[in-house]
C-alpha atoms as a PDB file:
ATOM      1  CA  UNK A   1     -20.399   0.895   5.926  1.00  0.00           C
ATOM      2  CA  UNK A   2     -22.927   0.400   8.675  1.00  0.00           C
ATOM      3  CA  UNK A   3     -23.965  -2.752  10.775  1.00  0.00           C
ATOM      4  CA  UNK A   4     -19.983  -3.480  10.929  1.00  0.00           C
ATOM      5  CA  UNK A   5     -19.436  -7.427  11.736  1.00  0.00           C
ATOM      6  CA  UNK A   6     -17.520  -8.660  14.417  1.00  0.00           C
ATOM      7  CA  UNK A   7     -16.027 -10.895  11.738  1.00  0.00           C
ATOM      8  CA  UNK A   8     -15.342  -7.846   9.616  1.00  0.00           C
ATOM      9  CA  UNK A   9     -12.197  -6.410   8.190  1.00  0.00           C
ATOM     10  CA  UNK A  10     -11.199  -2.955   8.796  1.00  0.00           C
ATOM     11  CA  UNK A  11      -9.230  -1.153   6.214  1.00  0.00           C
ATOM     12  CA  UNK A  12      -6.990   1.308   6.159  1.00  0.00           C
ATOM     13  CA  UNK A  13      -7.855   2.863   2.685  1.00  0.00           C
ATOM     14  CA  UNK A  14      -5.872   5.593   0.893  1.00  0.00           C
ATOM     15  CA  UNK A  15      -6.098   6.955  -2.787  1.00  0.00           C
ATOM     16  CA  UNK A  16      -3.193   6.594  -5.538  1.00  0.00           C
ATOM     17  CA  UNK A  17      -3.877   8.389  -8.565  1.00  0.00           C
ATOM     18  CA  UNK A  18      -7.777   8.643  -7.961  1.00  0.00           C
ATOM     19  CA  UNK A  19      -8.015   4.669  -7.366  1.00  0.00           C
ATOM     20  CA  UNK A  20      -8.962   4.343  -3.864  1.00  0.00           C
ATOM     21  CA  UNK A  21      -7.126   1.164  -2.404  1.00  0.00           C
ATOM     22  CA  UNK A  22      -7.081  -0.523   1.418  1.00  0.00           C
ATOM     23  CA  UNK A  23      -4.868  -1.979   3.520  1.00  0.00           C
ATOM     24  CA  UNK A  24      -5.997  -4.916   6.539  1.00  0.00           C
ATOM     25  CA  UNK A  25      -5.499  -2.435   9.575  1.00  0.00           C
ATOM     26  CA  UNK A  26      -3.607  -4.920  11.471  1.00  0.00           C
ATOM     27  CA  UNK A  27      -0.239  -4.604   9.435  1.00  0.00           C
ATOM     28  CA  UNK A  28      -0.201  -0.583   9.560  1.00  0.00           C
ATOM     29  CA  UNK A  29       1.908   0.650  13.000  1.00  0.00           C
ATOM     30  CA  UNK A  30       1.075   4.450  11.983  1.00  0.00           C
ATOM     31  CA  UNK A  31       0.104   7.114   9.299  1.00  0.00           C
ATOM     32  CA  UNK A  32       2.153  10.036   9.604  1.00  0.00           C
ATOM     33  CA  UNK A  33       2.205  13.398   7.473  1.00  0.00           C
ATOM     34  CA  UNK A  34       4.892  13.729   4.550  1.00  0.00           C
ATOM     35  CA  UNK A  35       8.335  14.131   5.647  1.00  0.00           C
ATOM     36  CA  UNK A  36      11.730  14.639   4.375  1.00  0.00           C
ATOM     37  CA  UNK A  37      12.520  11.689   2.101  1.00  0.00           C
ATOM     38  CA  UNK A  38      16.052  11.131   1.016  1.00  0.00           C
ATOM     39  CA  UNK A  39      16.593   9.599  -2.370  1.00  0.00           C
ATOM     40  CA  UNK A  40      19.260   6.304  -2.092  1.00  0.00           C
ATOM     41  CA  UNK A  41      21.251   6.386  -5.032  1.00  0.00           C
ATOM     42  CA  UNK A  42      21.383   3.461  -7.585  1.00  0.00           C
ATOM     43  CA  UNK A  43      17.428   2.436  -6.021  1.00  0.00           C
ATOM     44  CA  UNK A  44      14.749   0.701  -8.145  1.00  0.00           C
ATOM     45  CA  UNK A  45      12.276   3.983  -9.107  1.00  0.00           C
ATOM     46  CA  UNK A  46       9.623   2.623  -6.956  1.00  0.00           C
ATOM     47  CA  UNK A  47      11.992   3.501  -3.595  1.00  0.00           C
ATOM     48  CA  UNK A  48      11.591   6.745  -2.849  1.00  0.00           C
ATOM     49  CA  UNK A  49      13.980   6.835  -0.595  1.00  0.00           C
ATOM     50  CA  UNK A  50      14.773   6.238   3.337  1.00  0.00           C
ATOM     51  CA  UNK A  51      13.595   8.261   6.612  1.00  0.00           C
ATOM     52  CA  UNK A  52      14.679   8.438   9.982  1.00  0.00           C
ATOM     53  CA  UNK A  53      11.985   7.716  12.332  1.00  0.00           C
ATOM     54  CA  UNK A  54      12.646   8.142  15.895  1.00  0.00           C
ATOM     55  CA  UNK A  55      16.473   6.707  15.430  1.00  0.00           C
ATOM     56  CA  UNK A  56      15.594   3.876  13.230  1.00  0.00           C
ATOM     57  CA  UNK A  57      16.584   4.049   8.945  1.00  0.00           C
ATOM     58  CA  UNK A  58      12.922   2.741   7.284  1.00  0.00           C
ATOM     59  CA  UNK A  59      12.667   2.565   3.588  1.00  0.00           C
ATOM     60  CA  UNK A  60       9.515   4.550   1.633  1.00  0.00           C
ATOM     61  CA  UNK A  61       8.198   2.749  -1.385  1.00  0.00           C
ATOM     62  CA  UNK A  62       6.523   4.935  -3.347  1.00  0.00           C
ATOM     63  CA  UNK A  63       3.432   2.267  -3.986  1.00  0.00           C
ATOM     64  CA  UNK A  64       2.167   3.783  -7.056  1.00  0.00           C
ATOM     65  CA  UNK A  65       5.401   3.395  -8.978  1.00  0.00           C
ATOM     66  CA  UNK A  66       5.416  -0.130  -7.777  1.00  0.00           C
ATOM     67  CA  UNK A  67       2.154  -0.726  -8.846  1.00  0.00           C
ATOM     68  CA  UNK A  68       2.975   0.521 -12.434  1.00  0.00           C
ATOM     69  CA  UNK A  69       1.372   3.932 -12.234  1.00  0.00           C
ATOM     70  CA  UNK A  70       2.976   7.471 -12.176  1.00  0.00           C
ATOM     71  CA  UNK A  71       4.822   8.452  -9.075  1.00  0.00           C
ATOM     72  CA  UNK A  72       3.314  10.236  -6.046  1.00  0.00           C
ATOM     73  CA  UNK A  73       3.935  14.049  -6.147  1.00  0.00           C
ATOM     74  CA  UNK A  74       4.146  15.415  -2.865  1.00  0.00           C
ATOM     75  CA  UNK A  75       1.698  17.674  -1.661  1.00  0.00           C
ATOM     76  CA  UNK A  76      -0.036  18.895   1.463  1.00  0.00           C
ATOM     77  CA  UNK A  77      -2.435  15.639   1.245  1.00  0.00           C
ATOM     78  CA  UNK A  78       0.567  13.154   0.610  1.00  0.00           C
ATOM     79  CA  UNK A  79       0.965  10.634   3.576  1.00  0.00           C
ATOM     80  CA  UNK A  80       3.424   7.835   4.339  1.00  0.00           C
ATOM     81  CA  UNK A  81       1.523   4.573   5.697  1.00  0.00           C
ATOM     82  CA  UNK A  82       4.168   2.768   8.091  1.00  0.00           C
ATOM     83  CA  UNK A  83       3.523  -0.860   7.585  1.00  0.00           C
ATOM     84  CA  UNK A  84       4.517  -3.762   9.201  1.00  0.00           C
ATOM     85  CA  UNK A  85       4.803  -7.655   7.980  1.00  0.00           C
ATOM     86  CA  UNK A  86       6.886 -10.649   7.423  1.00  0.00           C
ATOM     87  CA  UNK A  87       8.799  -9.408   9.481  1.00  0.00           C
ATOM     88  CA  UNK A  88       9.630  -5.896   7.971  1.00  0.00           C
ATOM     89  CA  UNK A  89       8.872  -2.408   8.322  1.00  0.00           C
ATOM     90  CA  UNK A  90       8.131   0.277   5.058  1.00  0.00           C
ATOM     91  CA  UNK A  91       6.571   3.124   4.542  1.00  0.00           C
ATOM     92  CA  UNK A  92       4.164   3.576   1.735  1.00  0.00           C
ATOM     93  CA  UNK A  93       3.994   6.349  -0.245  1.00  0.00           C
ATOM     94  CA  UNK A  94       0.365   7.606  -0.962  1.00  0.00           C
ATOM     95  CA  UNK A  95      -1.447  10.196  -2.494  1.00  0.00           C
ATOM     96  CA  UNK A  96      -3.907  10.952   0.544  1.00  0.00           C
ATOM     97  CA  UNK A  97      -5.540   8.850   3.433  1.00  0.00           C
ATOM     98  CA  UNK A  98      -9.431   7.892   3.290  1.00  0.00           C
ATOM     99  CA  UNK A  99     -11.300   6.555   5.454  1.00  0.00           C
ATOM    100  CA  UNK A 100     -11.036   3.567   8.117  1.00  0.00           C
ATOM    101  CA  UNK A 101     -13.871   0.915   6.565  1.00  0.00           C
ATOM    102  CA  UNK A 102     -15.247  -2.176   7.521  1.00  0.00           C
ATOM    103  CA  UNK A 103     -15.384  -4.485   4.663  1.00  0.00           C
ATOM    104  CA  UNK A 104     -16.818  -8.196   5.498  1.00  0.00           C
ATOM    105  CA  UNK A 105     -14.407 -10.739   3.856  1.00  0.00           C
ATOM    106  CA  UNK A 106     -17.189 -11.989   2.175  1.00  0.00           C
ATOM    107  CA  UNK A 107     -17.938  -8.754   0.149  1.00  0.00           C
ATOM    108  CA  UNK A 108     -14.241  -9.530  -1.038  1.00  0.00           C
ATOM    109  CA  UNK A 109     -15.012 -10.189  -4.630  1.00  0.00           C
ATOM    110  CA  UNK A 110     -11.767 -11.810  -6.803  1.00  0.00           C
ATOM    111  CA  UNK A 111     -10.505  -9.360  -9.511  1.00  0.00           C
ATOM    112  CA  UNK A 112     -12.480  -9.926 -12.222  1.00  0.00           C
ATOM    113  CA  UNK A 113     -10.434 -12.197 -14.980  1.00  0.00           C
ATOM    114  CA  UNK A 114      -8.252 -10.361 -17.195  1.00  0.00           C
ATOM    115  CA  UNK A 115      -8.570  -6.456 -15.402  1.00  0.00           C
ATOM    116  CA  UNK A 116      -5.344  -5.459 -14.494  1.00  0.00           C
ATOM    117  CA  UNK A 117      -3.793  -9.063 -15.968  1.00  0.00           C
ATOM    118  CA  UNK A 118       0.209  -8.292 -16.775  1.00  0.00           C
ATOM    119  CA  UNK A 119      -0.374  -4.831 -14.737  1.00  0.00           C
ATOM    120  CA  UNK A 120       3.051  -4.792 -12.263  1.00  0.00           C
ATOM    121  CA  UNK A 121       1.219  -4.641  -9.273  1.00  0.00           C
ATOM    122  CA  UNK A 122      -2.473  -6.848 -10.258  1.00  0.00           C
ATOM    123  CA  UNK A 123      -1.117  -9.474  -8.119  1.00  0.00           C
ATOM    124  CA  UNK A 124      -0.737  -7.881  -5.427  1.00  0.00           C
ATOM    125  CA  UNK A 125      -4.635  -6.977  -5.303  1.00  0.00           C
ATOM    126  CA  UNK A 126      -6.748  -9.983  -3.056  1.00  0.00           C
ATOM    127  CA  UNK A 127      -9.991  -8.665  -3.956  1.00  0.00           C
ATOM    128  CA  UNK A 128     -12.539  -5.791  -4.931  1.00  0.00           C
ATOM    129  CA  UNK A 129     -14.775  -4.861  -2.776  1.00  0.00           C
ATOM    130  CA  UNK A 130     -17.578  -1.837  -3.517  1.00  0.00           C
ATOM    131  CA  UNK A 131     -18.006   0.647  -0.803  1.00  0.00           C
ATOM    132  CA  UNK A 132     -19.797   3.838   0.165  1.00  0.00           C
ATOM    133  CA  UNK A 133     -23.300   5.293  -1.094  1.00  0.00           C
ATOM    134  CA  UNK A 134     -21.987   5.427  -4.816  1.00  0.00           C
ATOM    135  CA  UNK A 135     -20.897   1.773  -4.596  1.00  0.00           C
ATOM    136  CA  UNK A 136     -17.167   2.676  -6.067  1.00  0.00           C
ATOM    137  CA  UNK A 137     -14.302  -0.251  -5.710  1.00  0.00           C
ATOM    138  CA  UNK A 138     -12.165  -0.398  -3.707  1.00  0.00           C
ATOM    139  CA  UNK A 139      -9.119  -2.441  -3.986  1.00  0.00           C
ATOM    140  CA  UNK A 140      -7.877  -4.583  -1.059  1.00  0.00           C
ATOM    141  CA  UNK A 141      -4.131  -4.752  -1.106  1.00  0.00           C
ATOM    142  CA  UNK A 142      -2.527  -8.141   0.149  1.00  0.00           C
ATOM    143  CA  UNK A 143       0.758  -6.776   1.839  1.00  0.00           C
ATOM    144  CA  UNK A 144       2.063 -10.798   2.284  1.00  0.00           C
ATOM    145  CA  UNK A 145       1.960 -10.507  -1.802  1.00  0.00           C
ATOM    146  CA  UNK A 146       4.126  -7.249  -1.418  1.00  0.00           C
ATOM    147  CA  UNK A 147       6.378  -8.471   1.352  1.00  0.00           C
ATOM    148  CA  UNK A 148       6.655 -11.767  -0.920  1.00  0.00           C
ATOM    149  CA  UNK A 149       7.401 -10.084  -4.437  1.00  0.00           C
ATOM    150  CA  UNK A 150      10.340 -11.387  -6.459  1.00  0.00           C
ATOM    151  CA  UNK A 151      10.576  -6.994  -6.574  1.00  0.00           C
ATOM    152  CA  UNK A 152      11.049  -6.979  -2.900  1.00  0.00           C
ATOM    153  CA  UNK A 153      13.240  -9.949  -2.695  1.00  0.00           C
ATOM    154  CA  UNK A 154      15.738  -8.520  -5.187  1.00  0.00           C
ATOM    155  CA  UNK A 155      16.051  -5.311  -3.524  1.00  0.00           C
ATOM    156  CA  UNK A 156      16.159  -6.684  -0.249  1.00  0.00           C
ATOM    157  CA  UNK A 157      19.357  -9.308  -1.838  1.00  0.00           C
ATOM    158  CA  UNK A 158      20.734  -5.921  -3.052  1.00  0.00           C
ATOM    159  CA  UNK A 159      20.258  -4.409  -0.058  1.00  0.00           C
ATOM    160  CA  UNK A 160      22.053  -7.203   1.936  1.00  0.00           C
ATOM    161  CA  UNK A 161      25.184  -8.154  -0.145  1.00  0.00           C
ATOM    162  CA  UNK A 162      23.581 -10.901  -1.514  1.00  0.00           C
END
């Protein structure tokens, strides 16, 4: 986008499954190249598994699983988005990275009623927004939804003994 806004917010955008999606720049730490992933056993599908990064054990949701689609297959491309929020840390599984955009908030548009309604993940979308030349959506994750999701609570209660 051009003419970015002071007021603006910059995504972090990525593609799962040829659905381009964003993320508010704020909450990712780093992007880092696919690494070895290893599977926990007895997991919800959408876990792909744990990595070690730089002495610390951080947990790599594989984010199109959790949002209901088909599961990332590695590749050259494939990326893992470290996130931070709520006081957590994941890595996101994704397809490839795009671009860094500037979307103003008010270009946000709701989901429209009923797209994506009983979809696993369609509540963790805030908004649509339509970007680039070609004016294709792009879907702006809310990662306080994620962080918040009775999915994430029960692993995390799993996780923990509880």
């Amino acid at each position: 986008m051009t003419g970015a806004q002071a007021d603006d917010l910059r995504l972090v955008c990525f593609f799962l499954q040829g659905r381009e999606l964003g993320v508010d720049i704020r909450a990712v730490k780093e992007t880092m190249i696919m690494r070895p992933i290893t599977r926990v056993f007895l997991t919800p599908d959408w876990v792909a598994g744990i990595i070690n990064l730089r002495g610390d054990v951080v947990a790599v949701i594989d984010l199109a699983r959790f949002l209901g689609l088909p599961s990332t297959r590695p590749s050259q491309d494939t990326r893992i988005i470290l996130m931070r929020g709520e006081g957590k840390t994941a890595g996101l599984l994704v397809d490839r990275l795009g671009d860094v955009r500037s979307v103003a908030p008010a270009a946000i548009q709701p989901t429209p009623s009923g797209a994506g309604s009983g979809e696993p993940g369609a509540d963790l979308v805030r908004g649509v927004a339509t970007v680039g030349d070609d004016a294709r959506p792009l879907a702006v994750l809310d990662l306080e939804r994620l962080w918040n999701s009775e999915r994430i609570k029960q692993f995390e209660r799993r996780v923990n003994g509880g």
